[in-house]
PDB file of N, CA and C in Angstrom:
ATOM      1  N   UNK A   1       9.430 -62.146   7.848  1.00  0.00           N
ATOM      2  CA  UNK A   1       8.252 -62.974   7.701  1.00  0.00           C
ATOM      3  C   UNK A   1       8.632 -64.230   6.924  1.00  0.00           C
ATOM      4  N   UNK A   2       7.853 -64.764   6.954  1.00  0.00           N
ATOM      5  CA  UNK A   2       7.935 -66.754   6.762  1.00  0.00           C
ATOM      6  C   UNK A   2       6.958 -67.086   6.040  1.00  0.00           C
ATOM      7  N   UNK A   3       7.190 -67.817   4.902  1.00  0.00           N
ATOM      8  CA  UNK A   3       5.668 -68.110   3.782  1.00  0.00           C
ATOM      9  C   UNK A   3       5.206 -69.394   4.725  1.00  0.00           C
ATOM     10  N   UNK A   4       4.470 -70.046   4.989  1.00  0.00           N
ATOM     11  CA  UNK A   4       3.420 -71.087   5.775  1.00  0.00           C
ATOM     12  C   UNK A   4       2.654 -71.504   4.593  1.00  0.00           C
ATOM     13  N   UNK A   5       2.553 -72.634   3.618  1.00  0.00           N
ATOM     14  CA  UNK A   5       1.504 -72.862   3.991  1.00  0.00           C
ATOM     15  C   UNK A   5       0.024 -72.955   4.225  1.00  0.00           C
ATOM     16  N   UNK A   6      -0.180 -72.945   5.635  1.00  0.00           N
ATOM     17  CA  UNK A   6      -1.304 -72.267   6.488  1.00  0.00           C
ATOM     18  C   UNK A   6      -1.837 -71.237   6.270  1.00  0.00           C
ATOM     19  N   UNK A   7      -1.455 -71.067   5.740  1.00  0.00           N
ATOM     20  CA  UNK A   7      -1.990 -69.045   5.684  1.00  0.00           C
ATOM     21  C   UNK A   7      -1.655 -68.583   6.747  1.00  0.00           C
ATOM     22  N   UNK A   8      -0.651 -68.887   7.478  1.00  0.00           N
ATOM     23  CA  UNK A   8      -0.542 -67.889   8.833  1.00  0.00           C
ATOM     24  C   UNK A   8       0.575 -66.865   8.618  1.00  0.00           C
ATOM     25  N   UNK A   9       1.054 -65.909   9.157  1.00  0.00           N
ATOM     26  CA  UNK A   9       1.863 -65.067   8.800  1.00  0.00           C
ATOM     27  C   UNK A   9       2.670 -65.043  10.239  1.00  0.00           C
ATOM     28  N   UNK A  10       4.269 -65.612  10.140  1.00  0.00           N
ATOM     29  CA  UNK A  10       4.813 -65.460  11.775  1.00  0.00           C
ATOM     30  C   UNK A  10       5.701 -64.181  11.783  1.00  0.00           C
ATOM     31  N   UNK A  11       5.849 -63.961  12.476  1.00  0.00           N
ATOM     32  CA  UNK A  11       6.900 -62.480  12.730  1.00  0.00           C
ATOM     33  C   UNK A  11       7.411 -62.515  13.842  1.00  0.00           C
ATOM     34  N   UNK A  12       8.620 -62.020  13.568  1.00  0.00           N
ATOM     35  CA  UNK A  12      10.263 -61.989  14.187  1.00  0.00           C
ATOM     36  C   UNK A  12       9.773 -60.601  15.273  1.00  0.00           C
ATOM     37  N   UNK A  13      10.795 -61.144  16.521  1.00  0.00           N
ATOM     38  CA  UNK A  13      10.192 -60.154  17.282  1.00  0.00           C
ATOM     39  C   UNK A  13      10.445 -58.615  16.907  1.00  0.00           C
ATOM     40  N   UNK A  14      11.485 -58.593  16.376  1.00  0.00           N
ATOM     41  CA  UNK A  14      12.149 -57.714  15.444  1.00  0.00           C
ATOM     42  C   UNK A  14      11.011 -56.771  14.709  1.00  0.00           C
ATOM     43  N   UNK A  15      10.450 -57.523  14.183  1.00  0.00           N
ATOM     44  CA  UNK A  15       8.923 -56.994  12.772  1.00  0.00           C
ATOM     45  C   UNK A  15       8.053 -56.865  13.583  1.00  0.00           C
ATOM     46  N   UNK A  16       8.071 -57.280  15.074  1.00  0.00           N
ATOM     47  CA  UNK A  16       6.883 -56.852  15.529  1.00  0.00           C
ATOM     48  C   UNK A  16       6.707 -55.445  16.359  1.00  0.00           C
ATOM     49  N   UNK A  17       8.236 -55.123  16.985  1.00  0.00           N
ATOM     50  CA  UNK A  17       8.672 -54.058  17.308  1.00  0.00           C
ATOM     51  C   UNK A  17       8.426 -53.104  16.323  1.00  0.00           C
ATOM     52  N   UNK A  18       8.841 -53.252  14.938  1.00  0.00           N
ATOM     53  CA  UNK A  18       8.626 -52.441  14.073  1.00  0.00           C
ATOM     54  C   UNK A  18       7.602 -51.769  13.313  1.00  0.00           C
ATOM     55  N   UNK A  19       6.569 -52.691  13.747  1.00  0.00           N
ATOM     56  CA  UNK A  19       5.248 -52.444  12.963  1.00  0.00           C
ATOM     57  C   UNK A  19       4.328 -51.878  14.854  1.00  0.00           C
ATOM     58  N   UNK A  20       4.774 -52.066  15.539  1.00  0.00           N
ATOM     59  CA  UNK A  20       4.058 -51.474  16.781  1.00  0.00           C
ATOM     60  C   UNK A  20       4.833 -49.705  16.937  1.00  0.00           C
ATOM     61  N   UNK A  21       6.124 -49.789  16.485  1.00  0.00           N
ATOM     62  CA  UNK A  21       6.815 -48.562  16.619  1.00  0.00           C
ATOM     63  C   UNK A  21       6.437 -47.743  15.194  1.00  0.00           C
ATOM     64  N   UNK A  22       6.164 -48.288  14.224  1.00  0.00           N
ATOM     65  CA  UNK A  22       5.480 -47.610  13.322  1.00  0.00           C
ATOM     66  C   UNK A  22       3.981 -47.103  13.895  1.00  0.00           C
ATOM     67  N   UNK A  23       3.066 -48.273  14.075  1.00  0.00           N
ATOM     68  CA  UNK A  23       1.992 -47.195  15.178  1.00  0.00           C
ATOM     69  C   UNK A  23       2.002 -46.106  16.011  1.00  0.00           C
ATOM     70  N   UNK A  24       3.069 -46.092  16.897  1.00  0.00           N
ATOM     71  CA  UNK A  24       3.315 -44.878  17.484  1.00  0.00           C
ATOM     72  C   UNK A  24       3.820 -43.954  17.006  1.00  0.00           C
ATOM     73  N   UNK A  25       4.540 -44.493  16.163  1.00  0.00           N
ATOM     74  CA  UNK A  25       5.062 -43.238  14.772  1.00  0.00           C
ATOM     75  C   UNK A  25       3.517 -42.343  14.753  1.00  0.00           C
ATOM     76  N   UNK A  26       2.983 -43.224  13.907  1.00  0.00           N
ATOM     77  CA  UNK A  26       1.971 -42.940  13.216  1.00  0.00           C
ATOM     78  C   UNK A  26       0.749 -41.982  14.090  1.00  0.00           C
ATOM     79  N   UNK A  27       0.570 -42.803  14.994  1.00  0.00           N
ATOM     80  CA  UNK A  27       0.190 -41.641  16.394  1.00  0.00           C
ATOM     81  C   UNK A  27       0.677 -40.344  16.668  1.00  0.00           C
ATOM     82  N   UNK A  28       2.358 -40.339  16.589  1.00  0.00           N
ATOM     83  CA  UNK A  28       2.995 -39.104  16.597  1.00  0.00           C
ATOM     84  C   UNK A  28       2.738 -38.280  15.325  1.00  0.00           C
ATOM     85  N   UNK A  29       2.537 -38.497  14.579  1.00  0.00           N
ATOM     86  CA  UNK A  29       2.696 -37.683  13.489  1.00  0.00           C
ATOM     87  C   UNK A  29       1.272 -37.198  13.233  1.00  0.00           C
ATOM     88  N   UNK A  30       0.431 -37.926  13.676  1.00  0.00           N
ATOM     89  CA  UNK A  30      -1.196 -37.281  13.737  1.00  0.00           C
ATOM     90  C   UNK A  30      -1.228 -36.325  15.397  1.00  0.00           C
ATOM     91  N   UNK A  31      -0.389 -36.083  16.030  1.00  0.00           N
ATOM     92  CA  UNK A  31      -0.353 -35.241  17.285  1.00  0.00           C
ATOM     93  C   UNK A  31       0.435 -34.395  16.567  1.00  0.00           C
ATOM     94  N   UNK A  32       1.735 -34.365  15.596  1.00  0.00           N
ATOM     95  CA  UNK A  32       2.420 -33.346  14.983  1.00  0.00           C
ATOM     96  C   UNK A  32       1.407 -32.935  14.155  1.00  0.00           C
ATOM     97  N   UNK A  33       0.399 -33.537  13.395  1.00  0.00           N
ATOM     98  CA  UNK A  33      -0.096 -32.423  12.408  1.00  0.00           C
ATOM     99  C   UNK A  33      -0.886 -31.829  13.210  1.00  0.00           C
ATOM    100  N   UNK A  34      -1.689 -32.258  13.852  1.00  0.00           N
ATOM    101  CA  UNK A  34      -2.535 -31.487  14.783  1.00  0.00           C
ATOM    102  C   UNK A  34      -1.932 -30.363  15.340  1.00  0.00           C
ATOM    103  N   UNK A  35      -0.948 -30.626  16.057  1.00  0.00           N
ATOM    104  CA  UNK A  35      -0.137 -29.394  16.867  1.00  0.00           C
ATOM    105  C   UNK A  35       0.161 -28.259  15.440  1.00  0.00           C
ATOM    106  N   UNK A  36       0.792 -28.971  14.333  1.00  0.00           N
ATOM    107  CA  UNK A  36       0.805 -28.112  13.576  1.00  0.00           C
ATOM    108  C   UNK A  36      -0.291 -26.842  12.994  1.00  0.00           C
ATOM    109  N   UNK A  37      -1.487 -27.851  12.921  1.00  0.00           N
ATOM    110  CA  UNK A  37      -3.057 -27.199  12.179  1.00  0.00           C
ATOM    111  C   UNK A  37      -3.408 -25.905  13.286  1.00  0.00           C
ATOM    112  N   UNK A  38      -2.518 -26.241  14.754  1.00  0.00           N
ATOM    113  CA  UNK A  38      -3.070 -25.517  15.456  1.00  0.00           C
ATOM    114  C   UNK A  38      -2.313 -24.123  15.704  1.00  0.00           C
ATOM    115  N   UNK A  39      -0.842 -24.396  15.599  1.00  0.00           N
ATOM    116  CA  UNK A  39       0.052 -23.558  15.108  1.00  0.00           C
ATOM    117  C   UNK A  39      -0.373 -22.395  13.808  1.00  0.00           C
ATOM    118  N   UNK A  40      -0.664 -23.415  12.508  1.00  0.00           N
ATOM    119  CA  UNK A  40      -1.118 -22.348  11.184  1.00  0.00           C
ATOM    120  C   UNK A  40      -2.119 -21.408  12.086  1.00  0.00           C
ATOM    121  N   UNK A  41      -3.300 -22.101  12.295  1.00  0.00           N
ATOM    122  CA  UNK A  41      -4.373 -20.994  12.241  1.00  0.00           C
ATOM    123  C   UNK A  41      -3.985 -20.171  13.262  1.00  0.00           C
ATOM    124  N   UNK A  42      -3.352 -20.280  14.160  1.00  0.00           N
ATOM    125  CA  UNK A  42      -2.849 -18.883  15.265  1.00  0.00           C
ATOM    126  C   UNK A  42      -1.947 -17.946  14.531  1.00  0.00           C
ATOM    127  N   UNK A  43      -1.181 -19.011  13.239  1.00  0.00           N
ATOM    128  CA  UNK A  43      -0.181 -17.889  12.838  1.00  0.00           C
ATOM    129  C   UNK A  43      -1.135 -16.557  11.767  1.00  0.00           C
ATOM    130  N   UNK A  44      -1.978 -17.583  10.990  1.00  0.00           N
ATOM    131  CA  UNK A  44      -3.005 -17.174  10.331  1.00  0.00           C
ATOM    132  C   UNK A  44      -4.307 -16.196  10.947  1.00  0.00           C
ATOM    133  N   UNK A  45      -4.208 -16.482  12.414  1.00  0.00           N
ATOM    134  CA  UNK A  45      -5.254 -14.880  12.836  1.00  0.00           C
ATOM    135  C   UNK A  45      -3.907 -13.902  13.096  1.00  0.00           C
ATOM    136  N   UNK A  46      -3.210 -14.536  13.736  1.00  0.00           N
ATOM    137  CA  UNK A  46      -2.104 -13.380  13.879  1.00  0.00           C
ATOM    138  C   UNK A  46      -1.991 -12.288  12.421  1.00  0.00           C
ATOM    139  N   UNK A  47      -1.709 -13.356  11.709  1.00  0.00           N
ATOM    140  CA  UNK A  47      -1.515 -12.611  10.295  1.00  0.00           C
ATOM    141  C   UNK A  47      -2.096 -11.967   9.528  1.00  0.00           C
ATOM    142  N   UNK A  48      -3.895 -12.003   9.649  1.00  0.00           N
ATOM    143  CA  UNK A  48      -5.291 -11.866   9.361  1.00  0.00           C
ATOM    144  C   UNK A  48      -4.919 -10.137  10.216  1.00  0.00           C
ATOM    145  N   UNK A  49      -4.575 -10.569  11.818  1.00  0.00           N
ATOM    146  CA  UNK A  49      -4.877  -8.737  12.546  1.00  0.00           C
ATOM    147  C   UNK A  49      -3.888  -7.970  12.075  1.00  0.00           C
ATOM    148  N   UNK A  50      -2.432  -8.670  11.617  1.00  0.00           N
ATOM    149  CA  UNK A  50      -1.278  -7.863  11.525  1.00  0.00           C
ATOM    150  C   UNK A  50      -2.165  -6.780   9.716  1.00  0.00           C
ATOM    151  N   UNK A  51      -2.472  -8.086   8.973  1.00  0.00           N
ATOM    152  CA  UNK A  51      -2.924  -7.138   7.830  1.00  0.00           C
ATOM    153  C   UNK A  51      -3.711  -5.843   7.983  1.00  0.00           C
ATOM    154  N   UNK A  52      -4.975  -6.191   8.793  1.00  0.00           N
ATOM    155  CA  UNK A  52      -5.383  -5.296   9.442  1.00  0.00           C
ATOM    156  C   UNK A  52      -5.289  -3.966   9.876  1.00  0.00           C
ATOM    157  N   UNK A  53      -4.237  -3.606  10.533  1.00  0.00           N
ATOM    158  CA  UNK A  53      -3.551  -2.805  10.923  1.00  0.00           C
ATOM    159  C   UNK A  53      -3.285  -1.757   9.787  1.00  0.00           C
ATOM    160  N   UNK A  54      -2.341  -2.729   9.402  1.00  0.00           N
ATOM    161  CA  UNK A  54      -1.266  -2.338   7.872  1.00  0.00           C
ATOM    162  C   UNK A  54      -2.032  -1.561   7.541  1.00  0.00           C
ATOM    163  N   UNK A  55      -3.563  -1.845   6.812  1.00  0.00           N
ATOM    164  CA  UNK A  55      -4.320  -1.986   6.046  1.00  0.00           C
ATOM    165  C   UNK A  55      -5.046  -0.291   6.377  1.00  0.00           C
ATOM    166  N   UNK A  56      -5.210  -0.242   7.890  1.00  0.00           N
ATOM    167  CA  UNK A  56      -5.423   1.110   8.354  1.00  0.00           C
ATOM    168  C   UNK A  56      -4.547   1.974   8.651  1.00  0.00           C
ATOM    169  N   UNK A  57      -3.239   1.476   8.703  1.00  0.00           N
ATOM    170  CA  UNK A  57      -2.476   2.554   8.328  1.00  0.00           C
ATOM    171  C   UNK A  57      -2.232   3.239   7.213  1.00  0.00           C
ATOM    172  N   UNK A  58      -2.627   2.222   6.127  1.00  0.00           N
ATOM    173  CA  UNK A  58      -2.548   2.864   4.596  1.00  0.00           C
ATOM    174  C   UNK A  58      -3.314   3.878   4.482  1.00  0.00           C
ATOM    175  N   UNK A  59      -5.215   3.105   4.795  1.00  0.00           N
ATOM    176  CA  UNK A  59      -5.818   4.215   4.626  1.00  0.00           C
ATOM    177  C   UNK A  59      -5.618   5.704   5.400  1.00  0.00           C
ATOM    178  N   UNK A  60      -4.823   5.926   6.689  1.00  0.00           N
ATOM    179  CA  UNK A  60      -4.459   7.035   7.736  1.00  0.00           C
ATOM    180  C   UNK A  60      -3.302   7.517   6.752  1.00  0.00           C
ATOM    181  N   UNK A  61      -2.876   7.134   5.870  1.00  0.00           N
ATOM    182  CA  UNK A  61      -1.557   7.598   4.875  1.00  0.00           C
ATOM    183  C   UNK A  61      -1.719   8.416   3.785  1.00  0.00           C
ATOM    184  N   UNK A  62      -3.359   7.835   3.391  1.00  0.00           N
ATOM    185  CA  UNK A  62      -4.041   8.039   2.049  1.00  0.00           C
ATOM    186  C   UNK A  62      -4.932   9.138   2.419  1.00  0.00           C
ATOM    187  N   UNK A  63      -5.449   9.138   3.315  1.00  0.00           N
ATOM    188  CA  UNK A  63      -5.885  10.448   3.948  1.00  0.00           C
ATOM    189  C   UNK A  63      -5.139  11.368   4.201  1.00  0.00           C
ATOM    190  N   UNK A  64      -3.994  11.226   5.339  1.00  0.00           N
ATOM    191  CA  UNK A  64      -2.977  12.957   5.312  1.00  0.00           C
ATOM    192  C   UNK A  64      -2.403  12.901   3.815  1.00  0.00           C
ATOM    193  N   UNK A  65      -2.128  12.202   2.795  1.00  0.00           N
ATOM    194  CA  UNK A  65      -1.644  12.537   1.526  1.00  0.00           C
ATOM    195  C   UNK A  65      -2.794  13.513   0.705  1.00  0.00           C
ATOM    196  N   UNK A  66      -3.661  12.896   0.912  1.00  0.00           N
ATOM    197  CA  UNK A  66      -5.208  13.847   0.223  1.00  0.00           C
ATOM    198  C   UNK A  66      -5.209  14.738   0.506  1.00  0.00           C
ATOM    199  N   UNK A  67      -5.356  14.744   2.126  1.00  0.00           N
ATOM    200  CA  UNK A  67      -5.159  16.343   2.659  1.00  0.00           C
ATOM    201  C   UNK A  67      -4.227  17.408   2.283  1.00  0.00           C
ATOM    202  N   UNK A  68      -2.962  16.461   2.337  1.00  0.00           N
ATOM    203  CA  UNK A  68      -1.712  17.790   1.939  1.00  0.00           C
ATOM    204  C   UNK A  68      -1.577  18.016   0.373  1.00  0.00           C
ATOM    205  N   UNK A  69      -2.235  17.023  -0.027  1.00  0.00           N
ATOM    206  CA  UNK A  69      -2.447  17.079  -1.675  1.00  0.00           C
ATOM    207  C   UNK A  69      -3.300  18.391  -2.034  1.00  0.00           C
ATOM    208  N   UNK A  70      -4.287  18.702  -1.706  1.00  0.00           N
ATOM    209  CA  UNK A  70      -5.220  19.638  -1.842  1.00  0.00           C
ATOM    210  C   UNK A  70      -4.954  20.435  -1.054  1.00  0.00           C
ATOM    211  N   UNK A  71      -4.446  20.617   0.180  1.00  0.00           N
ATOM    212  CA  UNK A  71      -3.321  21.839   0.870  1.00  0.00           C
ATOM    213  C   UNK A  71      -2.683  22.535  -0.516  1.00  0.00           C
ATOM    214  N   UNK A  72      -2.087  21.644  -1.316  1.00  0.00           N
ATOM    215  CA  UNK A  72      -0.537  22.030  -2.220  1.00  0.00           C
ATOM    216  C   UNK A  72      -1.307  22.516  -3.483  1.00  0.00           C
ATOM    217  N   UNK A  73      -2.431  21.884  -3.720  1.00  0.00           N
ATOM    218  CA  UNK A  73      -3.144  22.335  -4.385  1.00  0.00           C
ATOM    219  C   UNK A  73      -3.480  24.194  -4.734  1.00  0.00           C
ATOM    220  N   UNK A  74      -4.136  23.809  -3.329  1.00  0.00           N
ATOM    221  CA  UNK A  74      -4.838  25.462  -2.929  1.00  0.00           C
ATOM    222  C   UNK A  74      -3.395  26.292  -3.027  1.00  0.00           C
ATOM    223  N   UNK A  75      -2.000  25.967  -2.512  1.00  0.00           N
ATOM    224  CA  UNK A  75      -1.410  27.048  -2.988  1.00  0.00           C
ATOM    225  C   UNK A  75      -0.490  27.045  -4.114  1.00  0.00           C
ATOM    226  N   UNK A  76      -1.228  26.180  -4.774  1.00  0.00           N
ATOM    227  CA  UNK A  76      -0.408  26.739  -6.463  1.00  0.00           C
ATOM    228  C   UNK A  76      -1.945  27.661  -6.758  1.00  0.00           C
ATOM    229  N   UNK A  77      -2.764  27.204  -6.726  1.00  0.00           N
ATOM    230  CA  UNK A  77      -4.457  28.017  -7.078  1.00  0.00           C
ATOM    231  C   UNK A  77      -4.203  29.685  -6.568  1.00  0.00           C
ATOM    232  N   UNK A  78      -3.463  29.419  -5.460  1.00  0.00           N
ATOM    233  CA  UNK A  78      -3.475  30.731  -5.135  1.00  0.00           C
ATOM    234  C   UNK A  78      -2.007  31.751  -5.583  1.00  0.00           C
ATOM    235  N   UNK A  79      -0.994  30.703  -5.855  1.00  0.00           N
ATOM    236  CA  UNK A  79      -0.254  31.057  -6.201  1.00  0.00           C
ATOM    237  C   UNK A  79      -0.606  31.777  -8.019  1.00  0.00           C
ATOM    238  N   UNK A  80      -0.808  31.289  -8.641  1.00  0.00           N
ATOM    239  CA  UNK A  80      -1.687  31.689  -9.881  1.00  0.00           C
ATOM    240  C   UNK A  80      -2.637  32.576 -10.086  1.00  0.00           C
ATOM    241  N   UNK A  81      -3.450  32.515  -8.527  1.00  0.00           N
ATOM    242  CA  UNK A  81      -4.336  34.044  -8.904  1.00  0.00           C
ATOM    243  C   UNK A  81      -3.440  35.266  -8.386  1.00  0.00           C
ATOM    244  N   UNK A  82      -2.307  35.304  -7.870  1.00  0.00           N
ATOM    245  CA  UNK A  82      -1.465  36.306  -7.262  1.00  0.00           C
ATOM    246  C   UNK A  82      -0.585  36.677  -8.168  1.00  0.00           C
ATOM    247  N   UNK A  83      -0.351  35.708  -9.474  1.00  0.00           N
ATOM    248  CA  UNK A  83       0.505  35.629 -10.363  1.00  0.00           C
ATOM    249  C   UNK A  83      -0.204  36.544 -11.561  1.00  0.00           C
ATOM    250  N   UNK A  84      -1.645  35.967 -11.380  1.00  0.00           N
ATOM    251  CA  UNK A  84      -2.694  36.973 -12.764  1.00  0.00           C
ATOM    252  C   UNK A  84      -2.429  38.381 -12.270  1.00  0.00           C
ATOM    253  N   UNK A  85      -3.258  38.480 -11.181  1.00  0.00           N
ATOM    254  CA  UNK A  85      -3.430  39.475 -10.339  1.00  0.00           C
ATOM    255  C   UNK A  85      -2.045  40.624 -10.632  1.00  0.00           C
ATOM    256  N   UNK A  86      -0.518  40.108 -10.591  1.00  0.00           N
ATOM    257  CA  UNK A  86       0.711  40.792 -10.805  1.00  0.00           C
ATOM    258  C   UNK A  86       0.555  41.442 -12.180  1.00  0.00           C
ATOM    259  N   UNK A  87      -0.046  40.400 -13.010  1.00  0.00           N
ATOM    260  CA  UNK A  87       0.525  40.259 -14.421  1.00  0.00           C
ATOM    261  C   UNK A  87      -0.448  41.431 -15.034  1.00  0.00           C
ATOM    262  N   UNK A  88      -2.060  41.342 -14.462  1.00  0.00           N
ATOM    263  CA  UNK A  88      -2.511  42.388 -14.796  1.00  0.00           C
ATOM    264  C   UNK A  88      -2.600  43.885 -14.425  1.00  0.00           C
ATOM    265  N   UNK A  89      -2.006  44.031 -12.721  1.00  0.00           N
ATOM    266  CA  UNK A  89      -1.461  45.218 -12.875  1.00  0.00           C
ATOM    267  C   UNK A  89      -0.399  45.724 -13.432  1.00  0.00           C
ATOM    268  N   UNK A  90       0.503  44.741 -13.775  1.00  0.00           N
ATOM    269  CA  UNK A  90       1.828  45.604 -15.000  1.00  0.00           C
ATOM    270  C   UNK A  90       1.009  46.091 -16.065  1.00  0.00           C
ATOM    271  N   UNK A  91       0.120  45.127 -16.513  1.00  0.00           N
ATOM    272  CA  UNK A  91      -0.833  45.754 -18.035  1.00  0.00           C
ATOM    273  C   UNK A  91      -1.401  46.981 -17.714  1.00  0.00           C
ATOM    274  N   UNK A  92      -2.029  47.228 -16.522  1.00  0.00           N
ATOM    275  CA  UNK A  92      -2.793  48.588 -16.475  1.00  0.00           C
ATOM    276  C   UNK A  92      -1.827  49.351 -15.903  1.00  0.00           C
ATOM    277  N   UNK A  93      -1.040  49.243 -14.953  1.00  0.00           N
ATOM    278  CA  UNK A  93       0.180  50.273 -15.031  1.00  0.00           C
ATOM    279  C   UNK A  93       1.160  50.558 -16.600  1.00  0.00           C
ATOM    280  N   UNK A  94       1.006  49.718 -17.427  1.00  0.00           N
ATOM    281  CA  UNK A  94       1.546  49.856 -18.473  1.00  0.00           C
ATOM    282  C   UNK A  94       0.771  50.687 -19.956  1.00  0.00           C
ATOM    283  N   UNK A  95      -0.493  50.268 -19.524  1.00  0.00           N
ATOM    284  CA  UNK A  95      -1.646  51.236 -20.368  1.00  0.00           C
ATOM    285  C   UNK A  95      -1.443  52.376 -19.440  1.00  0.00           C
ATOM    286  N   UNK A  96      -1.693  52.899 -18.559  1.00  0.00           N
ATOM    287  CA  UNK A  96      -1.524  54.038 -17.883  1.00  0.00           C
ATOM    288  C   UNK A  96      -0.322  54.912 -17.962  1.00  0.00           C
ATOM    289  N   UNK A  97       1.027  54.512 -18.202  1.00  0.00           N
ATOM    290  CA  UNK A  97       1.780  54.533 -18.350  1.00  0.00           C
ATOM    291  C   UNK A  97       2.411  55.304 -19.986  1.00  0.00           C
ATOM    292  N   UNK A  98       1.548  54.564 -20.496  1.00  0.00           N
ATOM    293  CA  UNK A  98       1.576  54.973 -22.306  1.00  0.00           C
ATOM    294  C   UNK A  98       0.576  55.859 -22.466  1.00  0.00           C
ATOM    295  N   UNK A  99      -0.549  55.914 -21.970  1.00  0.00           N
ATOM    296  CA  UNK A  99      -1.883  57.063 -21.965  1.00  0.00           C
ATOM    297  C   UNK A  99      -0.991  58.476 -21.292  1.00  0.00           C
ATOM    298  N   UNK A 100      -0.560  58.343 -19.677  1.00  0.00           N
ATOM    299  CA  UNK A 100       0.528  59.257 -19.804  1.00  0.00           C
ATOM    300  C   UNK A 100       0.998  60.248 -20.530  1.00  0.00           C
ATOM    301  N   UNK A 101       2.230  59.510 -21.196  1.00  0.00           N
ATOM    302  CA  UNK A 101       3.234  59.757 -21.809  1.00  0.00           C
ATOM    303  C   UNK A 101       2.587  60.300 -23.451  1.00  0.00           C
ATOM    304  N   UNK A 102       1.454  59.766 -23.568  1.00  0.00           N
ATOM    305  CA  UNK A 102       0.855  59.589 -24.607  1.00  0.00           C
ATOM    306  C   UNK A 102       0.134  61.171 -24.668  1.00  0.00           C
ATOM    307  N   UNK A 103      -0.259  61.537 -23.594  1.00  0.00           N
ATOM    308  CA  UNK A 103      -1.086  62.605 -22.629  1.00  0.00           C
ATOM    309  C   UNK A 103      -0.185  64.105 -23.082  1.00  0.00           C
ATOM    310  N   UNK A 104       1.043  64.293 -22.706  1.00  0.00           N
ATOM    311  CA  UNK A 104       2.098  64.783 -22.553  1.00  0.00           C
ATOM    312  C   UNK A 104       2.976  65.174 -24.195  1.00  0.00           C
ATOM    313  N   UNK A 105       2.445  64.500 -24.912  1.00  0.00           N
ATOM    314  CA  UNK A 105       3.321  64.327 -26.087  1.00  0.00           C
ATOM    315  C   UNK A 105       2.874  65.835 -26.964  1.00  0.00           C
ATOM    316  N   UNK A 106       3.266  66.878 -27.533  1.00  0.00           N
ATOM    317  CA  UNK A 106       2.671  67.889 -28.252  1.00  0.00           C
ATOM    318  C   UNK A 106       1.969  67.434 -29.565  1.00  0.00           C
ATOM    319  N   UNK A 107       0.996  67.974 -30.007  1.00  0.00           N
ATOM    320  CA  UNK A 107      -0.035  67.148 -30.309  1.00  0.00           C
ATOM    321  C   UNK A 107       0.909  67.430 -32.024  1.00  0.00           C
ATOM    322  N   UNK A 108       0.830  66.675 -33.498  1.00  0.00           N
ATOM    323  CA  UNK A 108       1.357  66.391 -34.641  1.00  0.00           C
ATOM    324  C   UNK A 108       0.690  67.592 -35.620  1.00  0.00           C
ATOM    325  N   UNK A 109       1.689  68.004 -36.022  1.00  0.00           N
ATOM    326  CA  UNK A 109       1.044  69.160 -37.129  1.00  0.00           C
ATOM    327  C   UNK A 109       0.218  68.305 -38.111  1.00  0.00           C
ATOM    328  N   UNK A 110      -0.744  69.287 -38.786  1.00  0.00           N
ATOM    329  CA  UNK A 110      -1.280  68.659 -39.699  1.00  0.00           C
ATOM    330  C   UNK A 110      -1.200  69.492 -41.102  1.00  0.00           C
ATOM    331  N   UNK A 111      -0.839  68.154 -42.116  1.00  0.00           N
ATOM    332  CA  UNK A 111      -0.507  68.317 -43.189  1.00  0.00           C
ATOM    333  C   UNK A 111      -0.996  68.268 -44.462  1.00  0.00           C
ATOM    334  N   UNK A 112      -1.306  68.799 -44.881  1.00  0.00           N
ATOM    335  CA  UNK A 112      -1.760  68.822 -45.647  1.00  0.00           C
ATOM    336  C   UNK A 112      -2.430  69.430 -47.110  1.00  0.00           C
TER     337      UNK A 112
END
């Protein structure tokens, strides 16, 4: 560019190429963001259903875990009443056992 003066502003064909190829720049790059904006949000529902999914598979995870949780549950519960259950027939086979023997024994002089 060239000071005038006039106030006119001249330009080299050069600057004029450049400032018209900057427009189309500028054109392009508003068709790139666009293409882009249109890109995100597809990647963004994509990504929205993929969570989705995930999201119900957890809960389908969190459910058979509950389930087998309280499966494992019930057999320690039961394992424990089978365990009392043992523990108190040794006691009454073991009172029985001493009543027995106890039964059997010739009875203690008395002294006195």
């Amino acid at each position: 560019m060239t000071d005038n003066p006039t106030n006119q502003i001249t330009l080299t064909a050069e600057q004029l190429v450049n400032i018209v190829g900057h427009a189309a720049t500028q054109e392009q790059l508003d068709n790139v963001r666009r293409e882009l904006d249109s890109k995100i949000e597809r990647v963004e529902a994509k990504l929205s259903s993929d969570i989705k999914l995930v999201e119900e598979k957890i809960e389908r995870v969190e459910v058979k875990l509950s389930a087998d949780i309280k499966l494992v549950d019930g057999k320690i519960d039961s394992l424990k009443n089978w365990m009392l259950g043992v523990g108190f027939t040794v006691l009454v086979a073991a009172v029985g056992a001493t009543a027995f023997i106890v039964s059997r024994l010739p009875p203690l002089p008395v002294t006195g």
